[in-house]
C-alpha atoms as a PDB file:
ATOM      1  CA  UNK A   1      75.609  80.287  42.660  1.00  0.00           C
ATOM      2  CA  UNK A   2      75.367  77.039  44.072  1.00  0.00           C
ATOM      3  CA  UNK A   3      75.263  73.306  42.474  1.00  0.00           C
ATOM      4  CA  UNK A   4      74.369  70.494  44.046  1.00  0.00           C
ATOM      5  CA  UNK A   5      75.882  66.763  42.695  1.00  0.00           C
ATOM      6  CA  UNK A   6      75.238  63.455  44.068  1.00  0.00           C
ATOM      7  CA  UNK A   7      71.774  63.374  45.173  1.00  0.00           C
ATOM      8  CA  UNK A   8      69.042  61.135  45.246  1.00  0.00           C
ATOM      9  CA  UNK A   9      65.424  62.266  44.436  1.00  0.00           C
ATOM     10  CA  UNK A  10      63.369  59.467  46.458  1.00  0.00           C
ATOM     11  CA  UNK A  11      62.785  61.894  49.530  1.00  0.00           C
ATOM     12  CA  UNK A  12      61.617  65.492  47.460  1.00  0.00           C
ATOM     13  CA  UNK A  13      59.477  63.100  45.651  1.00  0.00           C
ATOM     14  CA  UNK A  14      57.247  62.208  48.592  1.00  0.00           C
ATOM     15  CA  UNK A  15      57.470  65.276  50.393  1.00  0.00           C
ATOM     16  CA  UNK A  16      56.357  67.048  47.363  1.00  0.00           C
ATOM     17  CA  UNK A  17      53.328  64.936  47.097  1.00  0.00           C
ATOM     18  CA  UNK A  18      52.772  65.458  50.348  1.00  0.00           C
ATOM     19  CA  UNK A  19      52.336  69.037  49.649  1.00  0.00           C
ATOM     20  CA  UNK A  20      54.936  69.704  52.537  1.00  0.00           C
ATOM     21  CA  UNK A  21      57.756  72.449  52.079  1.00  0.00           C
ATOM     22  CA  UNK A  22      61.021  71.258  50.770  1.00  0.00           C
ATOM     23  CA  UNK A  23      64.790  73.058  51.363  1.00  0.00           C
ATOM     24  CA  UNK A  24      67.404  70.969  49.458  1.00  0.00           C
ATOM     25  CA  UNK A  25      70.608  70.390  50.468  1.00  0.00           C
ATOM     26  CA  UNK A  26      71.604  66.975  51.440  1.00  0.00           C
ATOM     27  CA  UNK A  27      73.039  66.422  48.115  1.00  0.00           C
ATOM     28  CA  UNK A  28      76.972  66.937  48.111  1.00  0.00           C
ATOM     29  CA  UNK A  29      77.148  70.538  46.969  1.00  0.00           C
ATOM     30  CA  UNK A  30      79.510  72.198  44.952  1.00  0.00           C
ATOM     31  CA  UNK A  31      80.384  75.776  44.330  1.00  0.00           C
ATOM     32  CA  UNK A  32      82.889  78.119  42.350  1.00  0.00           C
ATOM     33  CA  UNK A  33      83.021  77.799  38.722  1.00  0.00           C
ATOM     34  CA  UNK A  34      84.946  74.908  38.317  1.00  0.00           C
ATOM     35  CA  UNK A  35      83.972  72.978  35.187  1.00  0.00           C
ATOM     36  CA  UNK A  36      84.616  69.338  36.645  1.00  0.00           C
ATOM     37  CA  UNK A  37      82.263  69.629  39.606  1.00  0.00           C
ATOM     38  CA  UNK A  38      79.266  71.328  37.387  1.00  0.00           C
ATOM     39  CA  UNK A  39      78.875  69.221  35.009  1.00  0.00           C
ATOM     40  CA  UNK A  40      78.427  66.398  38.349  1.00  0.00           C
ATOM     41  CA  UNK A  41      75.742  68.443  39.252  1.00  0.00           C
ATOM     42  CA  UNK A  42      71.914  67.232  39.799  1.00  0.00           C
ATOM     43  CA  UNK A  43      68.993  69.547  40.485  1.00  0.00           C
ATOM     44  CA  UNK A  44      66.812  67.377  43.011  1.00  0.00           C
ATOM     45  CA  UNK A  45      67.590  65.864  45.861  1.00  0.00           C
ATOM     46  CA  UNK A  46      66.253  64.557  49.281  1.00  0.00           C
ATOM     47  CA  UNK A  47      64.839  67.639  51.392  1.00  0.00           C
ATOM     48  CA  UNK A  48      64.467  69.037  55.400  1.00  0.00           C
ATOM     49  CA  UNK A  49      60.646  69.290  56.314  1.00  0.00           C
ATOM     50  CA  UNK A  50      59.653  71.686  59.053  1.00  0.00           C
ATOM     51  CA  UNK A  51      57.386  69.400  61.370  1.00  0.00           C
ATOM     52  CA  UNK A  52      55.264  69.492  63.941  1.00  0.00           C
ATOM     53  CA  UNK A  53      54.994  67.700  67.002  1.00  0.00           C
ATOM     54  CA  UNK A  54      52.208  65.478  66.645  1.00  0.00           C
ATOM     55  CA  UNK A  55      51.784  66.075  70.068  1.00  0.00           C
ATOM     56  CA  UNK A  56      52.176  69.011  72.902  1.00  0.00           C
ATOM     57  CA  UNK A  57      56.213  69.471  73.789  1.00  0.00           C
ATOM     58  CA  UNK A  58      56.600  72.092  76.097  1.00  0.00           C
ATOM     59  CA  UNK A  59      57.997  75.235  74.297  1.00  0.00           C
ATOM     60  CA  UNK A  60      61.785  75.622  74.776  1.00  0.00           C
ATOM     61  CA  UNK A  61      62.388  79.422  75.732  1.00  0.00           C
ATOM     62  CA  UNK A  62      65.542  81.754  76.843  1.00  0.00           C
ATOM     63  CA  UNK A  63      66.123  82.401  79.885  1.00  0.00           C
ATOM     64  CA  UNK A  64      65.810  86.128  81.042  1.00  0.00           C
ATOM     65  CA  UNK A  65      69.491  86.132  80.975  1.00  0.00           C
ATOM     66  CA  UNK A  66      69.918  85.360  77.300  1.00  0.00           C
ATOM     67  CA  UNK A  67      67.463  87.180  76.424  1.00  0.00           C
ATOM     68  CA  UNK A  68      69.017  89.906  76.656  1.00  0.00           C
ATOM     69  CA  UNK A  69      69.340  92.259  73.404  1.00  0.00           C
ATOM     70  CA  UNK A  70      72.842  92.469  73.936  1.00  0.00           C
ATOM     71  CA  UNK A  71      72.829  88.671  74.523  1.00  0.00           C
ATOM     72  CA  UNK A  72      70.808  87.384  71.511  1.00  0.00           C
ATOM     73  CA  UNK A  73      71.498  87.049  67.573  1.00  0.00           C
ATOM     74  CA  UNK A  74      69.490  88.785  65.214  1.00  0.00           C
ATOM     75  CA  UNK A  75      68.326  86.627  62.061  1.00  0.00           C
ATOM     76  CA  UNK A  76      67.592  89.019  60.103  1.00  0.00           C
ATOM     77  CA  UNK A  77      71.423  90.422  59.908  1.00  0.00           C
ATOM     78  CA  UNK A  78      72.800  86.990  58.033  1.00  0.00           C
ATOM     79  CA  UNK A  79      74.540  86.779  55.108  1.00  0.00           C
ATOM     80  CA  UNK A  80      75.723  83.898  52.490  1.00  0.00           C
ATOM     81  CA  UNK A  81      79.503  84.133  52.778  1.00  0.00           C
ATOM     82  CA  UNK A  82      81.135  80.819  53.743  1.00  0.00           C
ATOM     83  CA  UNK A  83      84.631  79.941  53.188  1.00  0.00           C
ATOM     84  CA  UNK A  84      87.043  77.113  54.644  1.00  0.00           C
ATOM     85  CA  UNK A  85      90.660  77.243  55.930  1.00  0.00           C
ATOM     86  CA  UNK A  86      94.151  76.363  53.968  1.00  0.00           C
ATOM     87  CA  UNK A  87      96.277  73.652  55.774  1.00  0.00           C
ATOM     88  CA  UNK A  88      97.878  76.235  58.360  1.00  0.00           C
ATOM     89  CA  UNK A  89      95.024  78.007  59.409  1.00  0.00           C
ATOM     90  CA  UNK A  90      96.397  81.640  58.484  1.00  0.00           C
ATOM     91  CA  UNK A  91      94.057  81.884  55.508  1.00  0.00           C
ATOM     92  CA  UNK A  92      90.613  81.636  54.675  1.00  0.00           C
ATOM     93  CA  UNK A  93      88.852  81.302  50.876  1.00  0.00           C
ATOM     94  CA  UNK A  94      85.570  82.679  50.464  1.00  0.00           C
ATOM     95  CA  UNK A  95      83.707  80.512  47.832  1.00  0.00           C
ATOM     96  CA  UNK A  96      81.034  80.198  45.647  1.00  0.00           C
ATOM     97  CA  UNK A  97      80.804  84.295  45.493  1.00  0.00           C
ATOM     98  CA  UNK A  98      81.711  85.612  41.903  1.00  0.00           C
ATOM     99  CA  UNK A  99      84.287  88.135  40.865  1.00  0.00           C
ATOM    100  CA  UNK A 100      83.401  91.542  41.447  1.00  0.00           C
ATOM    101  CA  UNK A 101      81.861  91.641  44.381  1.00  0.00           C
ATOM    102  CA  UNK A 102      84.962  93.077  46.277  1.00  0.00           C
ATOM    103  CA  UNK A 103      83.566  96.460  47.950  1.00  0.00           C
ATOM    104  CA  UNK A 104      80.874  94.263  49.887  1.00  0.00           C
ATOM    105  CA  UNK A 105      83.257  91.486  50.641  1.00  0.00           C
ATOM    106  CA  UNK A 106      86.153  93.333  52.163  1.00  0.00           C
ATOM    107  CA  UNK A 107      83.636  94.222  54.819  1.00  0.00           C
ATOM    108  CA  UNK A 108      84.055  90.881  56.235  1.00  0.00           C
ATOM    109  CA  UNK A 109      85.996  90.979  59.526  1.00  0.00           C
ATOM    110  CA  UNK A 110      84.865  87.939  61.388  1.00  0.00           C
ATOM    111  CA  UNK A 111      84.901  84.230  60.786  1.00  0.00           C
ATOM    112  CA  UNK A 112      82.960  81.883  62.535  1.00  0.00           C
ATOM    113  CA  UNK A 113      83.354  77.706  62.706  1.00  0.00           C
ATOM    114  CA  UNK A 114      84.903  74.794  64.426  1.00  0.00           C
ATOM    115  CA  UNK A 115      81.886  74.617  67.244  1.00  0.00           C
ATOM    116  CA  UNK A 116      81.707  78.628  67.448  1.00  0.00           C
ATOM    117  CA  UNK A 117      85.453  79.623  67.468  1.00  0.00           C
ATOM    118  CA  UNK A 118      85.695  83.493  66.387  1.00  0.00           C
ATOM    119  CA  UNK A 119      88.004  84.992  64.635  1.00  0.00           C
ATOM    120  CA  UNK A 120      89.649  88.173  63.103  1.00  0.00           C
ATOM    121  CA  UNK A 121      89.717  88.120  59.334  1.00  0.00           C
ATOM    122  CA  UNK A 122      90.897  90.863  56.872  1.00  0.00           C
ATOM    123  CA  UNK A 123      89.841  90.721  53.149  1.00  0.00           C
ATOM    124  CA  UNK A 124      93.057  90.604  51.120  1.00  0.00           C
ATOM    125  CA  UNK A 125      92.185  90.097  47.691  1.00  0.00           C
ATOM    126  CA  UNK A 126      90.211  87.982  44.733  1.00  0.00           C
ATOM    127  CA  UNK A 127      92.458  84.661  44.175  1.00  0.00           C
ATOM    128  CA  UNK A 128      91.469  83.809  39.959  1.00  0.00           C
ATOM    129  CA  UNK A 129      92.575  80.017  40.756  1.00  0.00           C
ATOM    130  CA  UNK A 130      94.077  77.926  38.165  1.00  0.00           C
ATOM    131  CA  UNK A 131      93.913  74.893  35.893  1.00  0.00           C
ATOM    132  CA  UNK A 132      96.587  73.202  37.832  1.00  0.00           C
ATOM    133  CA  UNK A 133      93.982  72.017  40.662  1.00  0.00           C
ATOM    134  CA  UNK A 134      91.476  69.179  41.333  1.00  0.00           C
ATOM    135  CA  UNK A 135      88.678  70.588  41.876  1.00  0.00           C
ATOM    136  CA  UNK A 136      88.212  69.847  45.359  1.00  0.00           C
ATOM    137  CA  UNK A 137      87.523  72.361  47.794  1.00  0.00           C
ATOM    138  CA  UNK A 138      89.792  71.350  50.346  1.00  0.00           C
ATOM    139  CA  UNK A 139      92.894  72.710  51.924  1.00  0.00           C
ATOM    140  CA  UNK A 140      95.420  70.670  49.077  1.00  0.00           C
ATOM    141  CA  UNK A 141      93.906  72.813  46.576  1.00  0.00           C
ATOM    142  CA  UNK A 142      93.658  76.102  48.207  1.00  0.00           C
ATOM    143  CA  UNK A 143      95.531  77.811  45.693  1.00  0.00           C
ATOM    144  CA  UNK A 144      93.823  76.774  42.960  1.00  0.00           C
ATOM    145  CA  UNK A 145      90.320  77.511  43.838  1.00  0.00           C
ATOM    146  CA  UNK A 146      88.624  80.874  42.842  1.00  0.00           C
ATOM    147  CA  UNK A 147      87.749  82.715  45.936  1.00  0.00           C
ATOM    148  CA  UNK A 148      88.173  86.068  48.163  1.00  0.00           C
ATOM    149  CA  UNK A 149      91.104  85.637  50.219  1.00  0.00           C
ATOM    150  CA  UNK A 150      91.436  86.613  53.535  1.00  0.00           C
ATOM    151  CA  UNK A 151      94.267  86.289  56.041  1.00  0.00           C
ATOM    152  CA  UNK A 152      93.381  84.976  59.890  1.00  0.00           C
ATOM    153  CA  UNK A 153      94.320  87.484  62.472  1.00  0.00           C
ATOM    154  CA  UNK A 154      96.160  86.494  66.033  1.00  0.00           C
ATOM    155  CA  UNK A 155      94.922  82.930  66.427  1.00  0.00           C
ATOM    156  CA  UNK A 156      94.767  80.007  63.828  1.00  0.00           C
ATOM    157  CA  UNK A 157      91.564  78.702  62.219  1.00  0.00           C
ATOM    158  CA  UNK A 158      91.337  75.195  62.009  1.00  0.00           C
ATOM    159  CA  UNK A 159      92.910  73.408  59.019  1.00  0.00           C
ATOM    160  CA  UNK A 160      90.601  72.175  56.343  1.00  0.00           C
ATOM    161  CA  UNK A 161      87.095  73.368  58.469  1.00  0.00           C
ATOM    162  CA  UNK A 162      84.225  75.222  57.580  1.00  0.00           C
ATOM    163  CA  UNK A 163      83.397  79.029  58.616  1.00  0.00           C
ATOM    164  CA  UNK A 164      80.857  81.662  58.503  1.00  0.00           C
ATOM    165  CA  UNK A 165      82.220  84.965  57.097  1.00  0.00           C
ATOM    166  CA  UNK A 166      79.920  88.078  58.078  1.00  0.00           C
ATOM    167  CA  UNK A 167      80.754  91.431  60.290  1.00  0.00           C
ATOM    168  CA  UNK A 168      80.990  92.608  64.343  1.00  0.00           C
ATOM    169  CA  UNK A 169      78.071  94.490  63.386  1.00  0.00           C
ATOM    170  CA  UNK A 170      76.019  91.702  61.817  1.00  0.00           C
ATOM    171  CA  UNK A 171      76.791  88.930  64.123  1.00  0.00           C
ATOM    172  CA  UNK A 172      76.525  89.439  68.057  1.00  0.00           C
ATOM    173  CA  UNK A 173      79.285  87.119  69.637  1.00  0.00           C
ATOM    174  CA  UNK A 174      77.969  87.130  72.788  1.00  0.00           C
ATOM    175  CA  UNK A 175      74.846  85.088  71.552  1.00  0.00           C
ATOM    176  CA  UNK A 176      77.171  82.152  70.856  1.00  0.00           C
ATOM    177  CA  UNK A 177      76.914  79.184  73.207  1.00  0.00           C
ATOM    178  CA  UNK A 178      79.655  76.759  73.875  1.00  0.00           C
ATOM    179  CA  UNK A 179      79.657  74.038  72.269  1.00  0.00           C
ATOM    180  CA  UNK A 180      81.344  70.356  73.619  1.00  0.00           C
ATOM    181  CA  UNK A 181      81.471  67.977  70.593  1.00  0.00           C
ATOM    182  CA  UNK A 182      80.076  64.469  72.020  1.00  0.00           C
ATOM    183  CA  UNK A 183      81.956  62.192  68.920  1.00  0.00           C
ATOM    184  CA  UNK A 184      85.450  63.095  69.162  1.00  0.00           C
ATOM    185  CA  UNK A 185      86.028  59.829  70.968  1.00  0.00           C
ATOM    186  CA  UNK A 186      84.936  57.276  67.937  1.00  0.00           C
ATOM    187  CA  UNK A 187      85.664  54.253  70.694  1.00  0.00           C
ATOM    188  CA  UNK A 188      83.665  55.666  73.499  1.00  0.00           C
ATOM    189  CA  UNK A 189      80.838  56.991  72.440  1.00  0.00           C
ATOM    190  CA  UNK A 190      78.093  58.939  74.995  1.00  0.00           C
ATOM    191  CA  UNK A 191      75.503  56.512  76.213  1.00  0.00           C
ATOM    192  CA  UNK A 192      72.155  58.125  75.792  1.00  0.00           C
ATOM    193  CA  UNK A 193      69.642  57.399  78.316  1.00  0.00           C
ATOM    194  CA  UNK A 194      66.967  55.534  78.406  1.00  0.00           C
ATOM    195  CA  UNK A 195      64.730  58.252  79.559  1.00  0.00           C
ATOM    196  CA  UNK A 196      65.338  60.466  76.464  1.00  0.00           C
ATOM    197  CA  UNK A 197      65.114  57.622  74.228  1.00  0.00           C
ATOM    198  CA  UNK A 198      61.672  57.547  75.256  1.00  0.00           C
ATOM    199  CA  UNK A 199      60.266  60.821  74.877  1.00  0.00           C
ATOM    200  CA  UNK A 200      61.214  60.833  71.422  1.00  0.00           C
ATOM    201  CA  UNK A 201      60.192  58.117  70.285  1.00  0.00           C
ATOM    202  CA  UNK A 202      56.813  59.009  72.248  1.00  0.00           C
ATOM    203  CA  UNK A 203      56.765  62.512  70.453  1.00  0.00           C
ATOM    204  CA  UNK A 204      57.327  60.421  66.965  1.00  0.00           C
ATOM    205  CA  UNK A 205      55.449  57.915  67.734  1.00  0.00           C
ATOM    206  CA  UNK A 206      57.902  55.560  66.256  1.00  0.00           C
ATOM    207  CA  UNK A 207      60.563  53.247  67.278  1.00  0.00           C
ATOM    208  CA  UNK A 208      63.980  54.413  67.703  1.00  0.00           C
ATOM    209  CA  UNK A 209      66.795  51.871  65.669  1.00  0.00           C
ATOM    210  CA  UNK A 210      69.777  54.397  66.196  1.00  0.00           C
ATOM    211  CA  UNK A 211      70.244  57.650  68.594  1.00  0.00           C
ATOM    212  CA  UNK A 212      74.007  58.961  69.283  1.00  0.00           C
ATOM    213  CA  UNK A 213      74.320  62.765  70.462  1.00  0.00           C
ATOM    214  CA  UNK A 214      76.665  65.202  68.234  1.00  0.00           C
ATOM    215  CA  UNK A 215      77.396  68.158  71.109  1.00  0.00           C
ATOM    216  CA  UNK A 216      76.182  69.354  74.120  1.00  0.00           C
ATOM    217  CA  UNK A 217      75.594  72.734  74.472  1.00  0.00           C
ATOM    218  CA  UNK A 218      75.084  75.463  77.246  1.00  0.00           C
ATOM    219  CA  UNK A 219      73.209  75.708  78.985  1.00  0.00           C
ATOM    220  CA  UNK A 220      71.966  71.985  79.892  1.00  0.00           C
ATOM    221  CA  UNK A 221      71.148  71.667  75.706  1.00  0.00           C
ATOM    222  CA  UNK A 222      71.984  68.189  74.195  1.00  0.00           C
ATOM    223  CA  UNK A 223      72.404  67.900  70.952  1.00  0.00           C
ATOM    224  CA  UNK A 224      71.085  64.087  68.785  1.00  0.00           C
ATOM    225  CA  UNK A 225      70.773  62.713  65.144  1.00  0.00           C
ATOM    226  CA  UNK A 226      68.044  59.788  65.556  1.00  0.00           C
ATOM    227  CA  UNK A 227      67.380  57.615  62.902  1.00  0.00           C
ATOM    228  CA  UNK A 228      63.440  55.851  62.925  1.00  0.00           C
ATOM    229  CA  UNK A 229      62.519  52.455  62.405  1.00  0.00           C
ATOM    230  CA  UNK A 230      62.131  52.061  58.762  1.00  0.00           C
ATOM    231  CA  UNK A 231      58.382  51.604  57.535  1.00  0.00           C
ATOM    232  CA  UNK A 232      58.076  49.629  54.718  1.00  0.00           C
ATOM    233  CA  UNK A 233      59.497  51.978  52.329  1.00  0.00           C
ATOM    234  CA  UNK A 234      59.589  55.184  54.758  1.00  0.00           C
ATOM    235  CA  UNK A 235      62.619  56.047  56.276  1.00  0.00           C
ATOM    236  CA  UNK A 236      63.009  59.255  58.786  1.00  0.00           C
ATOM    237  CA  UNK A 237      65.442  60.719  60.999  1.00  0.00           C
ATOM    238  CA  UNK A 238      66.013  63.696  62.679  1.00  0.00           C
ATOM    239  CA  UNK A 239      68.151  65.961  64.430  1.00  0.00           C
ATOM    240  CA  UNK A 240      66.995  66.185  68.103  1.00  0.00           C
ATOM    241  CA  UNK A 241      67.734  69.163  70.744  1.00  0.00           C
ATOM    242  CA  UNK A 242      66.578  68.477  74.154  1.00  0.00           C
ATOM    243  CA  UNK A 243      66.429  71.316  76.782  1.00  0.00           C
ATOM    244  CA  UNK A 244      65.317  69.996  80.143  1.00  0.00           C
ATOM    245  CA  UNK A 245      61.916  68.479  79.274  1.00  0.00           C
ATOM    246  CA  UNK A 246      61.489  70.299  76.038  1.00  0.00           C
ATOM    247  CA  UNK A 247      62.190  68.458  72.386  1.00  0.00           C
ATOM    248  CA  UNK A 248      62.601  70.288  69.142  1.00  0.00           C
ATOM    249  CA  UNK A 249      62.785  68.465  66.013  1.00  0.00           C
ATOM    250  CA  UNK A 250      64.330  68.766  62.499  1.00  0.00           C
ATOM    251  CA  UNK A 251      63.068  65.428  60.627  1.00  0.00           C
ATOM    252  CA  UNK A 252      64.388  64.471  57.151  1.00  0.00           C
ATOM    253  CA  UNK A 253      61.843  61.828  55.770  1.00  0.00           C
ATOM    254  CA  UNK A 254      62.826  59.472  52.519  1.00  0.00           C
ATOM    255  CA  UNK A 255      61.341  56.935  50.764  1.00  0.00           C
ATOM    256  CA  UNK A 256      63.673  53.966  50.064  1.00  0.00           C
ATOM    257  CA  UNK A 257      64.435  52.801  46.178  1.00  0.00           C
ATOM    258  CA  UNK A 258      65.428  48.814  45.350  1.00  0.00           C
ATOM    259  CA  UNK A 259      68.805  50.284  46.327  1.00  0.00           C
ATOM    260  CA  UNK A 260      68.599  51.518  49.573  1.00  0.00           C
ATOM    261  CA  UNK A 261      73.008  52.344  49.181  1.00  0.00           C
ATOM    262  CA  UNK A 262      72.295  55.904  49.112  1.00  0.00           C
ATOM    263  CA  UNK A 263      68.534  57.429  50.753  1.00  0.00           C
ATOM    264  CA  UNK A 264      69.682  60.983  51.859  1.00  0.00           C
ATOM    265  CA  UNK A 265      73.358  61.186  50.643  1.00  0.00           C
ATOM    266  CA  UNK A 266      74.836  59.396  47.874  1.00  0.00           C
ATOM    267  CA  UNK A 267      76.668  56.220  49.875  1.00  0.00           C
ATOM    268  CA  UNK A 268      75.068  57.037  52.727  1.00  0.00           C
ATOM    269  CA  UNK A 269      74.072  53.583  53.277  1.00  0.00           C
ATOM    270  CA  UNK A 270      70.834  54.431  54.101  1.00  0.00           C
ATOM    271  CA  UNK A 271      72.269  55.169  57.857  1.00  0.00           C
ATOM    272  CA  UNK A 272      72.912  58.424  59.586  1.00  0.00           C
ATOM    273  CA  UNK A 273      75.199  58.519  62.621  1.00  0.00           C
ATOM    274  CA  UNK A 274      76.329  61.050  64.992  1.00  0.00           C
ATOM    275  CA  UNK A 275      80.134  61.695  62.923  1.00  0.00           C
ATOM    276  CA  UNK A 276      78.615  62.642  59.716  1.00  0.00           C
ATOM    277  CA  UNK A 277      77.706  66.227  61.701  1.00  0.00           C
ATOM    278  CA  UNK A 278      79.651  68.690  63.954  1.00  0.00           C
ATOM    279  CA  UNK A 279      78.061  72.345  64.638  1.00  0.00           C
ATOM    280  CA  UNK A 280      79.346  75.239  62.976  1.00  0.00           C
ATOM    281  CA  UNK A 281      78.461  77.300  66.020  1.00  0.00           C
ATOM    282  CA  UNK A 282      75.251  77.335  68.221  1.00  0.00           C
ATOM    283  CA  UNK A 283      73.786  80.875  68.935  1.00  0.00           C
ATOM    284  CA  UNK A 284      70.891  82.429  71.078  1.00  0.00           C
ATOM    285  CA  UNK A 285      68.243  84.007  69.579  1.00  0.00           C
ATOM    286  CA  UNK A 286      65.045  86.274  71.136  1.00  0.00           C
ATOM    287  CA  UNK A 287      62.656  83.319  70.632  1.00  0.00           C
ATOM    288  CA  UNK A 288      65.626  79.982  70.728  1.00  0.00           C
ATOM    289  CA  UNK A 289      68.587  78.882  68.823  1.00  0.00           C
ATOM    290  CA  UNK A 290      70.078  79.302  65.671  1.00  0.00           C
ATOM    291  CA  UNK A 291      72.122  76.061  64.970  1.00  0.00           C
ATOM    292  CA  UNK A 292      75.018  76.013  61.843  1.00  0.00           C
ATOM    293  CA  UNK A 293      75.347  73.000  61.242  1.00  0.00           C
ATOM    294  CA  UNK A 294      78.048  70.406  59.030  1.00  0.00           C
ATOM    295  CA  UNK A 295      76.761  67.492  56.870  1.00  0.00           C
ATOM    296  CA  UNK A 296      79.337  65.626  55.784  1.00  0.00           C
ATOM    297  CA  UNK A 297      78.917  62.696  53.283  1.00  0.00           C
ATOM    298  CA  UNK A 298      80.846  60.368  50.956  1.00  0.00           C
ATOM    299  CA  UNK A 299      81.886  63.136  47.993  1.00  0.00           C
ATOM    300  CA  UNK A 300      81.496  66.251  50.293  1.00  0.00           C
ATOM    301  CA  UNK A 301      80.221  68.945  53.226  1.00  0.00           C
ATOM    302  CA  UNK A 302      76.959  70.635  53.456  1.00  0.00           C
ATOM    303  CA  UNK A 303      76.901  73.590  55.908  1.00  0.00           C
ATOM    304  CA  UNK A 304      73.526  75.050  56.572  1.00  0.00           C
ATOM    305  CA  UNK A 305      71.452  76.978  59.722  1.00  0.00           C
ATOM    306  CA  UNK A 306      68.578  75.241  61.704  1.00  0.00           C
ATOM    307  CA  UNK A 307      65.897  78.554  63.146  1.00  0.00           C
ATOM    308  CA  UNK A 308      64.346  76.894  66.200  1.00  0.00           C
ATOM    309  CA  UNK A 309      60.867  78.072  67.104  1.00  0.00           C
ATOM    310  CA  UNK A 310      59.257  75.808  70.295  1.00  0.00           C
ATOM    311  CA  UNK A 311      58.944  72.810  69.119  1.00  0.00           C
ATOM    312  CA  UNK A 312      60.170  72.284  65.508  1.00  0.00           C
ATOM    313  CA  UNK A 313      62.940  73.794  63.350  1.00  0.00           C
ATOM    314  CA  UNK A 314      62.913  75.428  59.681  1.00  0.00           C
ATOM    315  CA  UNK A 315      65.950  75.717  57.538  1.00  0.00           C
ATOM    316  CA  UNK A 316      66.994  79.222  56.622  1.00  0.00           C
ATOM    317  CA  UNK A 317      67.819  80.003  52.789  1.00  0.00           C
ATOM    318  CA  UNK A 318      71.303  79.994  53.692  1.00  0.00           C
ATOM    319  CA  UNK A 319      73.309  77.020  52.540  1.00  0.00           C
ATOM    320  CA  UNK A 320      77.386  76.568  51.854  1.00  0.00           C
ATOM    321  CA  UNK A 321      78.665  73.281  50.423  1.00  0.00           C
ATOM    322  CA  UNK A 322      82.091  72.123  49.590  1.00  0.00           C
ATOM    323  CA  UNK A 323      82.820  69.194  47.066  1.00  0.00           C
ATOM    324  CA  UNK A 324      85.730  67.049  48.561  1.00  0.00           C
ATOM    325  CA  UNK A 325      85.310  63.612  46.914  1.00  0.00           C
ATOM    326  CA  UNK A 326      88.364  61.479  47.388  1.00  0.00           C
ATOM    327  CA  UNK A 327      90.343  61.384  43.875  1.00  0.00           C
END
């Protein structure tokens, strides 16, 4: 079961009286039993809205390559096991799953994070935790977290990150794409171009105040978080991929309160910027991508998957989120 803590309301507020479809989970999230972080939990918070264009965008599609059965990843086989890595890399704890559950879970033989790095898992055991912890889910605590364990085969996951836990079977590797993080260098930043600051703020219709791209990815994808012109009280951004001419959007309206310190995550600051996201892993699909993606804000991660079809996104029920507020 998840829990989500830290959240403001403003945004599911308007989107519900909009009548528009909400997904929440740009709260901090917690998950696992652990009494601290529950009772921090809140029930609302801002949402994702599936958009459309408010004007044509030419429909992003596969190439004949990709699309492929043995190229492309099929939906319909995901599952809702996340876990992150302990401060080595050699071990993995699955989260937010309860006890009891070990027949389906020592099925799991692949993890998948850090921009689409696979790896070789075997389930070990159930870990019960302890009292001695902090209640953050973050490599310091590893041992005292409840969880399934599993041990990383060959290679090393990456301290502290993120992954997807599901089967060869379930998840085709050779959909992933690669994936070439664009923020890694905080003092040089990618310049985005005129030209594609253009054509979305054309497809908005709305003025851009901040655009930085989070990864490029193959082939000839780009990756962008754009945050809108605040409107009176309206605030929007969205996550952006561009292939060739073709935009699809993700847009996370809010409305702003008298304090504007936290709109879609709790400190946010009522900004958005390209190093509060990093892709879980980017894969092809029949009819586009499948982005996993990493929200991180002030008291945690949210990991969730964008389902591209043409021109918009949707959010699929399939949400992970790790509490790691500073002590």
């Amino acid at each position: 079961m998840k829990k989500y803590a830290g959240m403001t309301v403003t945004a599911v507020l308007t989107i519900i009286l909009a009548g528009c479809s909400v997904v929440n989970h740009t709260g901090n999230t917690q998950s696992g039993g652990n009494a601290a972080q529950q009772a921090s939990s809140s029930p609302a918070g801002p949402a994702a809205v599936e958009t459309a264009s408010p004007e044509p965008v030419a429909e992003a599609s596969p190439t004949a390559e990709n699309a492929e059965a043995a190229e492309v990843l099929d939906t319909g086989k995901l599952s809702e096991n996340f876990g992150f890595a302990d401060a080595e890399g050699k071990q993995i704890l699955v989260t937010a799953q309860e006890e009891g559950q070990d027949k389906a879970l020592s099925l799991l033989d692949r993890a998948i994070g850090n921009n689409g790095q696979v790896l070789t898992v075997n389930f070990v055991k159930w870990q019960p935790g302890s009292e001695d912890g902090t209640g953050r889910e973050m490599a310091h605590n590893f041992a005292h977290l409840p969880g399934y364990l599993f041990t990383v085969e060959e290679e090393s996951a990456f301290p502290d990150a993120t992954y997807y836990l599901t089967t060869e079977a379930d998840f085709n590797a050779k959909s992933l794409l690669d994936v070439k993080p664009a923020n890694e260098d905080l003092a040089h930043p990618p310049v985005v171009g005129e030209d594609v600051q253009k054509a979305i703020a054309a497809v908005r219709k709305r003025e851009i105040q901040s655009i930085g791209k989070i990864a490029d990815l193959s082939p000839d994808r780009e990756l962008y978080v754009v945050q809108f012109v605040r409107q009176d009280k309206d605030m929007l951004f969205s996550l952006v991929l561009k292939e060739g001419e073709s935009l699809a959007f993700m847009d996370y309206p809010a409305v702003a309160q008298d304090d504007d310190y936290s709109v879609w995550r709790v400190d946010d600051g009522g900004e958005v910027t390209p190093e509060m996201f990093s892709v879980l892993f980017a894969a092809q699909k029949a009819d586009g991508v499948l982005l996993g993606i990493n929200w991180w804000g002030a008291e945690g991660v949210n990991t969730f998957f964008l389902d591209q079809h043409a021109a918009t996104f949707k959010e699929l029920d399939i949400q992970y989120g790790r509490y790691t507020s500073p002590l």
